[in-house]
N, C-alpha and C. Protein backbone atom coordinates (compact mmCIF):
# COMPACT_ATOMS: atom_id res chain seq x y z
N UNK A 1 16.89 -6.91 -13.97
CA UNK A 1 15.52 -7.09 -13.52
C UNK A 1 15.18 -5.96 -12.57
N UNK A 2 14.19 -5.14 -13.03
CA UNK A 2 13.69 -4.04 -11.97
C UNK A 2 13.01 -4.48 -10.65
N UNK A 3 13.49 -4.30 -9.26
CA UNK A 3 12.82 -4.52 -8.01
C UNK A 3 12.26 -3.10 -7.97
N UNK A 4 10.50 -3.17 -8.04
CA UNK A 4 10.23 -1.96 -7.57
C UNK A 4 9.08 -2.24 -6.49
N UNK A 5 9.23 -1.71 -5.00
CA UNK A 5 8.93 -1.61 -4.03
C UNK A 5 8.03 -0.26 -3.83
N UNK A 6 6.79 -0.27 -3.72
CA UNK A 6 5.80 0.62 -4.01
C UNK A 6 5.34 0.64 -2.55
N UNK A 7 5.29 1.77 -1.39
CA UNK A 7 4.86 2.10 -0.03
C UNK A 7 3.50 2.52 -0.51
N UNK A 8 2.35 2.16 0.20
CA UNK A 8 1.37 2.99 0.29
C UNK A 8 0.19 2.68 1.67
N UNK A 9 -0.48 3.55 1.79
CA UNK A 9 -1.02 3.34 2.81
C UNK A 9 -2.34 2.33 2.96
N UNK A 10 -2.59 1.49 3.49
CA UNK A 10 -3.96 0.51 3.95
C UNK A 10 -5.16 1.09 3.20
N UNK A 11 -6.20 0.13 2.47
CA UNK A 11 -7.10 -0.11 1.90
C UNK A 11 -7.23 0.31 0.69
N UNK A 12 -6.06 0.25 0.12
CA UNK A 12 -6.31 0.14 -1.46
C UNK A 12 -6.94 -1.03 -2.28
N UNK A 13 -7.65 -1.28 -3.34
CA UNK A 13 -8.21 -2.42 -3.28
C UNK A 13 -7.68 -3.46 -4.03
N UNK A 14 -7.61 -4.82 -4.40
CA UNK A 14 -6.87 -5.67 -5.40
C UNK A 14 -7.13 -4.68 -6.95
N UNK A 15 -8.09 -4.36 -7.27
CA UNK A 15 -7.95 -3.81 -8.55
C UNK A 15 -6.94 -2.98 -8.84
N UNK A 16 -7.04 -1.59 -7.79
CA UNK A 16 -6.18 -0.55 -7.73
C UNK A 16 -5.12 -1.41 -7.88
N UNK A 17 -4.41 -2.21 -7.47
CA UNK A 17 -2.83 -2.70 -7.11
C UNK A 17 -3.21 -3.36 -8.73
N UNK A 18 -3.84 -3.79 -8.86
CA UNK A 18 -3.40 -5.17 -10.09
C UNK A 18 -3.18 -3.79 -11.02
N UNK A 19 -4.13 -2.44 -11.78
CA UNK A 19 -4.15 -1.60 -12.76
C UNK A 19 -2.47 -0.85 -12.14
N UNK A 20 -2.65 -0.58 -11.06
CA UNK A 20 -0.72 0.26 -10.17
C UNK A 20 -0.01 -0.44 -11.00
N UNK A 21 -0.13 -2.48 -10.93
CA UNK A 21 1.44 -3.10 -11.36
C UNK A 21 1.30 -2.93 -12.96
N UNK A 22 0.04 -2.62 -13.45
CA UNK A 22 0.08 -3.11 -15.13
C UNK A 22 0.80 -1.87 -15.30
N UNK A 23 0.22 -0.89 -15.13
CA UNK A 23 0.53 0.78 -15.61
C UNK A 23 2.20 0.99 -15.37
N UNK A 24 2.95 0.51 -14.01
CA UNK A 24 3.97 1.01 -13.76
C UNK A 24 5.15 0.19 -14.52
N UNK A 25 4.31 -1.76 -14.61
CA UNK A 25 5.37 -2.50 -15.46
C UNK A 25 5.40 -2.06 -16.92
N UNK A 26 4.30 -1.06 -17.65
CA UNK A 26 4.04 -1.21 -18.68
C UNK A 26 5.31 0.20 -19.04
N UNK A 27 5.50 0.96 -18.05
CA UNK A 27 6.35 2.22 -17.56
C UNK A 27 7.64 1.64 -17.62
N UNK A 28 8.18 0.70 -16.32
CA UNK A 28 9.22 0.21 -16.87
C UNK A 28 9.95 -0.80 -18.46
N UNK A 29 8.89 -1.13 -18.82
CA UNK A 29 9.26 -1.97 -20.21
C UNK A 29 9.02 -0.65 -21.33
N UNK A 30 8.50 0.00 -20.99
CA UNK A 30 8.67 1.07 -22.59
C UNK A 30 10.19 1.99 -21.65
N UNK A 31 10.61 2.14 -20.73
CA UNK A 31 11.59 3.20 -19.70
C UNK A 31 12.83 2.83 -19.59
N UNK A 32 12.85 1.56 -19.08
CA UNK A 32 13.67 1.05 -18.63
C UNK A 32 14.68 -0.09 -19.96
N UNK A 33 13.28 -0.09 -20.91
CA UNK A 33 13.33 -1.56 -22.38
C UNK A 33 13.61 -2.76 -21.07
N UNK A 34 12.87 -2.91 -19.71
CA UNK A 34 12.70 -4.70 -19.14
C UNK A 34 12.07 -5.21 -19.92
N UNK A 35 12.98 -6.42 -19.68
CA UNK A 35 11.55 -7.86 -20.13
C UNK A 35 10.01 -7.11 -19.00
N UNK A 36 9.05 -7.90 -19.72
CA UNK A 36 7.66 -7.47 -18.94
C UNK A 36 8.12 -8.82 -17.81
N UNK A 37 8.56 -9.54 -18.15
CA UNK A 37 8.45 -10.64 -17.14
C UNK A 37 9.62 -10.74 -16.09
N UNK A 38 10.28 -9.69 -16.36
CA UNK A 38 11.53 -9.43 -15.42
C UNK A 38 10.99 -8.52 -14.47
N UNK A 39 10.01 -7.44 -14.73
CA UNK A 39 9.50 -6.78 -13.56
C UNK A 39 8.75 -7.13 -12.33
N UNK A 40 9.81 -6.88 -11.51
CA UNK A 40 8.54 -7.05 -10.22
C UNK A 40 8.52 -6.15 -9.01
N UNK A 41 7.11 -6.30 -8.36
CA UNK A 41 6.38 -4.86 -7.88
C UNK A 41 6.18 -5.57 -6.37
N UNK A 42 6.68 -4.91 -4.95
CA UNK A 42 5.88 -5.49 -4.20
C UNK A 42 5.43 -4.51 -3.80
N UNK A 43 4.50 -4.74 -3.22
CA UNK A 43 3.37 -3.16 -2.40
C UNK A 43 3.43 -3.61 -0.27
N UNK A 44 4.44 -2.62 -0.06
CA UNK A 44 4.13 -2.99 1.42
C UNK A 44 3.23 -1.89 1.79
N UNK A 45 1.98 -2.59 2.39
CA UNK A 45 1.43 -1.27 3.18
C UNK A 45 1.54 -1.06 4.24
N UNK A 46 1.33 0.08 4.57
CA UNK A 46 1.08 0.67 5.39
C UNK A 46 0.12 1.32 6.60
N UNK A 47 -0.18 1.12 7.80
CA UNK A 47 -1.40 1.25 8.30
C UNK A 47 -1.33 2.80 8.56
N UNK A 48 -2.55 3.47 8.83
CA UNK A 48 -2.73 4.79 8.67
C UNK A 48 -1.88 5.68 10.36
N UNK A 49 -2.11 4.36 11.23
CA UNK A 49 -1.43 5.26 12.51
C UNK A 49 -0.08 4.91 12.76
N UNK A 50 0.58 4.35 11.44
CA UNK A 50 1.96 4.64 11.45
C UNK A 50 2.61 5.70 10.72
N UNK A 51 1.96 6.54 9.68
CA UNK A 51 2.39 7.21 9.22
C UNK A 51 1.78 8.91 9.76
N UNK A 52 2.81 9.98 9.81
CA UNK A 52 2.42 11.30 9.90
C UNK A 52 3.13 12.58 8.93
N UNK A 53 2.22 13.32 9.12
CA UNK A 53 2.73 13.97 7.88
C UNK A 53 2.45 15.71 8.45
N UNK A 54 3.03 16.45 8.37
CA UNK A 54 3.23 17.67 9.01
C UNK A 54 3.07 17.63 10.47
N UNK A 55 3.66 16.15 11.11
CA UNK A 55 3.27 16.19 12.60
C UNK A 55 1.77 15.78 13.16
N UNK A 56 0.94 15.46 11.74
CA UNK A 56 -0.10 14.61 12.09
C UNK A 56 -0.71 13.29 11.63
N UNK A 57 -0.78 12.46 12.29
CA UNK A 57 -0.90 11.18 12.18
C UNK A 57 -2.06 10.98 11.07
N UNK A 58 -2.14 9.91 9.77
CA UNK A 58 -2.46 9.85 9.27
C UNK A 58 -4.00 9.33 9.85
N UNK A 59 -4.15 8.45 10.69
CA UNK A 59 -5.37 7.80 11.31
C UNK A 59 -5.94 9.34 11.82
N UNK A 60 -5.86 10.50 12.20
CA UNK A 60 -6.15 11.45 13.01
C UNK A 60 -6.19 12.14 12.27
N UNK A 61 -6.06 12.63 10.95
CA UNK A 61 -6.54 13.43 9.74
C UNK A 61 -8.07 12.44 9.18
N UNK A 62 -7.36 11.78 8.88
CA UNK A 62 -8.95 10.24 8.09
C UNK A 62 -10.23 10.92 9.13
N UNK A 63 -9.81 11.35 10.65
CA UNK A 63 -11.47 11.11 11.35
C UNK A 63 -11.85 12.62 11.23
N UNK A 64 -11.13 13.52 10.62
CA UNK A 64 -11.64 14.75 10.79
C UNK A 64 -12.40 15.14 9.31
């Protein structure tokens, strides 16, 4: 059974996530040959002023 744990950052919307799990389970069952019903996806997010990226905070890029 594939655990796949997907990081991304705050305000993605239910659609985006529901089309993310179809597209990526549909990835692992043609990739991997899973059952479709053996895959599962959790999405932890992430808020924007926890993450930085060349030393700048993601919330502090968004306001510029």
């Amino acid at each position: 059974m594939p655990n796949i744990t997907v990081e991304l950052l705050s305000g993605r919307t239910l659609d985006q996530r529901r089309e993310f799990a179809e597209a990526v389970t549909a990835a692992a069952v043609d990739i991997l040959k899973a059952r479709r019903a053996a895959v599962r996806i959790r999405f932890d997010e992430i808020e924007r002023e926890d993450v930085a990226n060349g030393g700048t905070l993601e919330s502090d890029r968004s306001a510029t």
